[in-house]
Protein backbone atom coordinates (compact mmCIF):
# COMPACT_ATOMS: atom_id res chain seq x y z
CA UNK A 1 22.67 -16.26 -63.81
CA UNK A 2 25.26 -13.51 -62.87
CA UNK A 3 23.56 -9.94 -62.06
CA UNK A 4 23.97 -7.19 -65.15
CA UNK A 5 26.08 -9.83 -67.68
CA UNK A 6 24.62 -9.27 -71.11
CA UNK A 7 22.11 -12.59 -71.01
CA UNK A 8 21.12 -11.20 -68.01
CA UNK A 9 19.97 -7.80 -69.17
CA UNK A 10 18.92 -9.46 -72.17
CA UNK A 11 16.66 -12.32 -70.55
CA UNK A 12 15.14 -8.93 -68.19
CA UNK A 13 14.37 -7.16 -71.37
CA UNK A 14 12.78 -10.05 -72.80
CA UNK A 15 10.55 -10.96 -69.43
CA UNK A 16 9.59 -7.16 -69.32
CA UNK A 17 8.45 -6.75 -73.00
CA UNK A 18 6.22 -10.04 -72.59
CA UNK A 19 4.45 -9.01 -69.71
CA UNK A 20 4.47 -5.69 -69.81
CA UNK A 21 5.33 -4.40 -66.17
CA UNK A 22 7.01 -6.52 -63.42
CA UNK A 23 3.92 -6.17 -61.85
CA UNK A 24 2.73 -8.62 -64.09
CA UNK A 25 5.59 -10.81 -64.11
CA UNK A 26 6.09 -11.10 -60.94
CA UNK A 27 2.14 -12.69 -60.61
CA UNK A 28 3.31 -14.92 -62.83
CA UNK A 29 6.20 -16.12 -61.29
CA UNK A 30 6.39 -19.78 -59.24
CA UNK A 31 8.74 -20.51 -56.56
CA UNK A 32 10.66 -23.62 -57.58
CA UNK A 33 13.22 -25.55 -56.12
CA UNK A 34 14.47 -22.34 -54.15
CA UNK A 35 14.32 -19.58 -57.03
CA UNK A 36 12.07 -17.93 -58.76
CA UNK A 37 11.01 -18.99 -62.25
CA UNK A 38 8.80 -16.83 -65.10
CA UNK A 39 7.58 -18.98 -67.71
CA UNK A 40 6.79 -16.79 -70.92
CA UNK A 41 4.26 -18.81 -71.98
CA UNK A 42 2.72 -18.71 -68.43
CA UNK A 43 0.95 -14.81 -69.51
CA UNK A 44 -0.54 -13.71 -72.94
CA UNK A 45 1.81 -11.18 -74.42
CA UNK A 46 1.37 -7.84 -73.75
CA UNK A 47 1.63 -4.85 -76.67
CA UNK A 48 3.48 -2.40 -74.47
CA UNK A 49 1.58 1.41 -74.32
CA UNK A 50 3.63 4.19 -75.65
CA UNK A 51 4.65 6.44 -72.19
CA UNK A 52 2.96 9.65 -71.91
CA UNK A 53 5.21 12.80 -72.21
């Protein structure tokens, strides 16, 4: 997948909204076949916090 396209940014949003941080996605990530791979049904979703002013 090609760095900043729009299905890129899109798929980030996605993976970020799911599991809340990267933190968390990254812990849920597998090493396979040489890349990295984040299964979204690998982590129960996440309701994201509002961010404190």
């Amino acid at each position: 997948m090609r760095v900043n396209s729009d299905k890129s940014i899109a798929t980030a949003n996605a993976v970020y909204d799911h599991f809340g941080s990267w933190q968390a996605a990254r812990q849920a990530a597998r090493f396979e076949d040489g890349v990295y791979v984040v299964r979204l049904s690998d982590a129960p979703h996440v309701e994201k916090q509002p961010k404190k002013a």
